[in-house]
C-alpha atoms as a PDB file:
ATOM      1  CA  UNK A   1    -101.109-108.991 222.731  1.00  0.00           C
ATOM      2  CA  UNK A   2    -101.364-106.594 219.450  1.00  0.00           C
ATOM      3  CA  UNK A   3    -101.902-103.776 221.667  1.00  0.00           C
ATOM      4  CA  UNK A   4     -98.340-104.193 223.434  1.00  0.00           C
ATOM      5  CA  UNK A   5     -96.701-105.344 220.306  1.00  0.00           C
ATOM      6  CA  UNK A   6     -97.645-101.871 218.541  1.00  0.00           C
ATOM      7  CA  UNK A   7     -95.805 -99.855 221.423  1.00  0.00           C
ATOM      8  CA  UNK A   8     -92.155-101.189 221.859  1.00  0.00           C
ATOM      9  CA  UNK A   9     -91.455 -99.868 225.632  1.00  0.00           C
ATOM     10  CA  UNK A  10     -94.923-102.055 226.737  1.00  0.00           C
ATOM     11  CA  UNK A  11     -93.577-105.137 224.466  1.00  0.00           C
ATOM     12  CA  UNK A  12     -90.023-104.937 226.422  1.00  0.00           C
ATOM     13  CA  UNK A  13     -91.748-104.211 230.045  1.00  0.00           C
ATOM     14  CA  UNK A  14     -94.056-107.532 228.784  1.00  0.00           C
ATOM     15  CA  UNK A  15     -90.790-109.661 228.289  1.00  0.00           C
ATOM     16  CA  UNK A  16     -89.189-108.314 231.055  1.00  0.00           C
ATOM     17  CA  UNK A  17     -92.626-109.097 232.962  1.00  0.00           C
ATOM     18  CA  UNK A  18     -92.194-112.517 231.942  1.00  0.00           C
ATOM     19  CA  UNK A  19     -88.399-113.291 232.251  1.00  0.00           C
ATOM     20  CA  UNK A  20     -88.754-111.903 236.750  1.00  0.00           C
ATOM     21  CA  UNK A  21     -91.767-114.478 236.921  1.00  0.00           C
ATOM     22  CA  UNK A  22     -89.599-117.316 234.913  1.00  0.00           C
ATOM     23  CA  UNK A  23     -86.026-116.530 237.280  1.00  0.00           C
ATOM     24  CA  UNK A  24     -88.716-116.611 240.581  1.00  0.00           C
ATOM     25  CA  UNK A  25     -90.253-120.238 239.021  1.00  0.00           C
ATOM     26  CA  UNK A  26     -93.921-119.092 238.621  1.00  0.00           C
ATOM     27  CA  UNK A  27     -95.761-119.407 235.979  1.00  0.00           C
ATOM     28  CA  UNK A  28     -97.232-116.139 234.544  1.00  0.00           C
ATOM     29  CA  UNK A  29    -100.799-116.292 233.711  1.00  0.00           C
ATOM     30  CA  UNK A  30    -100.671-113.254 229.996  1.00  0.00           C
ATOM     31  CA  UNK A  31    -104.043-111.916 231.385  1.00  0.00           C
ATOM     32  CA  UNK A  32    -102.566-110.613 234.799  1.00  0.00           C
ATOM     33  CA  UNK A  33     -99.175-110.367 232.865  1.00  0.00           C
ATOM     34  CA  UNK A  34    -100.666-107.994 230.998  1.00  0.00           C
ATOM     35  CA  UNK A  35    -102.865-105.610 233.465  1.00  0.00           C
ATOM     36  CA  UNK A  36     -99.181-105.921 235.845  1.00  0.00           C
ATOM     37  CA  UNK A  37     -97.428-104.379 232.820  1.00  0.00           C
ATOM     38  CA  UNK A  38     -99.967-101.323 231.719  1.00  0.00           C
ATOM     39  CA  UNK A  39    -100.112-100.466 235.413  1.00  0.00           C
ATOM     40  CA  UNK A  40     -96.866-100.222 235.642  1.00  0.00           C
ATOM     41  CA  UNK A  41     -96.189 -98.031 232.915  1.00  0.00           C
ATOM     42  CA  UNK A  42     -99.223 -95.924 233.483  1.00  0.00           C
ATOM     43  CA  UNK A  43     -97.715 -95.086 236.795  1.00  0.00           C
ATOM     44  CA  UNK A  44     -94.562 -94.436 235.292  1.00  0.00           C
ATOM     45  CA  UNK A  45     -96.588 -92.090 232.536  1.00  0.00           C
ATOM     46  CA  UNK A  46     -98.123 -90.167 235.620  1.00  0.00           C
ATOM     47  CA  UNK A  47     -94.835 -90.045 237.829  1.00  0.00           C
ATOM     48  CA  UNK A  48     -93.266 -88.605 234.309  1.00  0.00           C
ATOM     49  CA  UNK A  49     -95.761 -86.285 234.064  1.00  0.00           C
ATOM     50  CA  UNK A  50     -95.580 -84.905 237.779  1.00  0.00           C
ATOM     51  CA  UNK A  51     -91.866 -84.108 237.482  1.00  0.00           C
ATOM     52  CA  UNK A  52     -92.445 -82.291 234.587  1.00  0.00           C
ATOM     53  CA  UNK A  53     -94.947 -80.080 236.484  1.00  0.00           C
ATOM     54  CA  UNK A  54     -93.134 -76.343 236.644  1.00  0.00           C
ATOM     55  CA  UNK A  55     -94.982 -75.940 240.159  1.00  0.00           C
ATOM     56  CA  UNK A  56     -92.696 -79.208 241.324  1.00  0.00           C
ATOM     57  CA  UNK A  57     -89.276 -77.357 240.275  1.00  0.00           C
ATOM     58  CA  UNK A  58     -87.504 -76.154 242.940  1.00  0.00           C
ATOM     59  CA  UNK A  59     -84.605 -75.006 240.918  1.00  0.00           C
ATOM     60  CA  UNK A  60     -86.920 -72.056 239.221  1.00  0.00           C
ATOM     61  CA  UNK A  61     -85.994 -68.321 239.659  1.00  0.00           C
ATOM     62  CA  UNK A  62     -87.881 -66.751 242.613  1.00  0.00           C
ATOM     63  CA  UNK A  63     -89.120 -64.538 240.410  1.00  0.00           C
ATOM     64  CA  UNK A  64     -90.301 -67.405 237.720  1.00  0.00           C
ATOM     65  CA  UNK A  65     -94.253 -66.727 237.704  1.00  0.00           C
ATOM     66  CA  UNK A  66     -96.003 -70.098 237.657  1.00  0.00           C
ATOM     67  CA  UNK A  67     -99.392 -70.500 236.599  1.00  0.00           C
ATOM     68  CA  UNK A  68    -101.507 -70.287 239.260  1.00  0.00           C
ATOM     69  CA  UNK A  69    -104.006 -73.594 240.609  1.00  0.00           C
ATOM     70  CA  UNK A  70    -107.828 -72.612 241.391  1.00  0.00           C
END
């Protein structure tokens, strides 16, 4: 658990983790609780990261040079 309690937005995706398997009436085992949650934000890290991508903005000047992918 320390390494979720030292960043805040894993603790609150943890709790949040919790609180959907408590209002569905499971019981949530902390081990897959916690691999569920760093998933999660991992593919929220990568989705992030693809958006910021200037070769995935369409709203660029034609005339915007991008850096170009070997």
């Amino acid at each position: 658990m320390c390494l979720l309690c030292d960043d805040e937005k894993a603790y609150q995706a943890y709790m949040n983790y919790l609180d959907k398997m408590e209002r569905q009436g499971k019981a949530a085992d902390p081990n897959v609780a916690v691999n569920e949650v760093l998933d999660e934000l991992q593919a929220a890290a990568n989705a992030a990261a693809k958006k910021d991508d200037p070769a995935n903005d369409k709203t660029l000047s034609p005339f915007f040079c991008s850096p170009i992918n070997k």
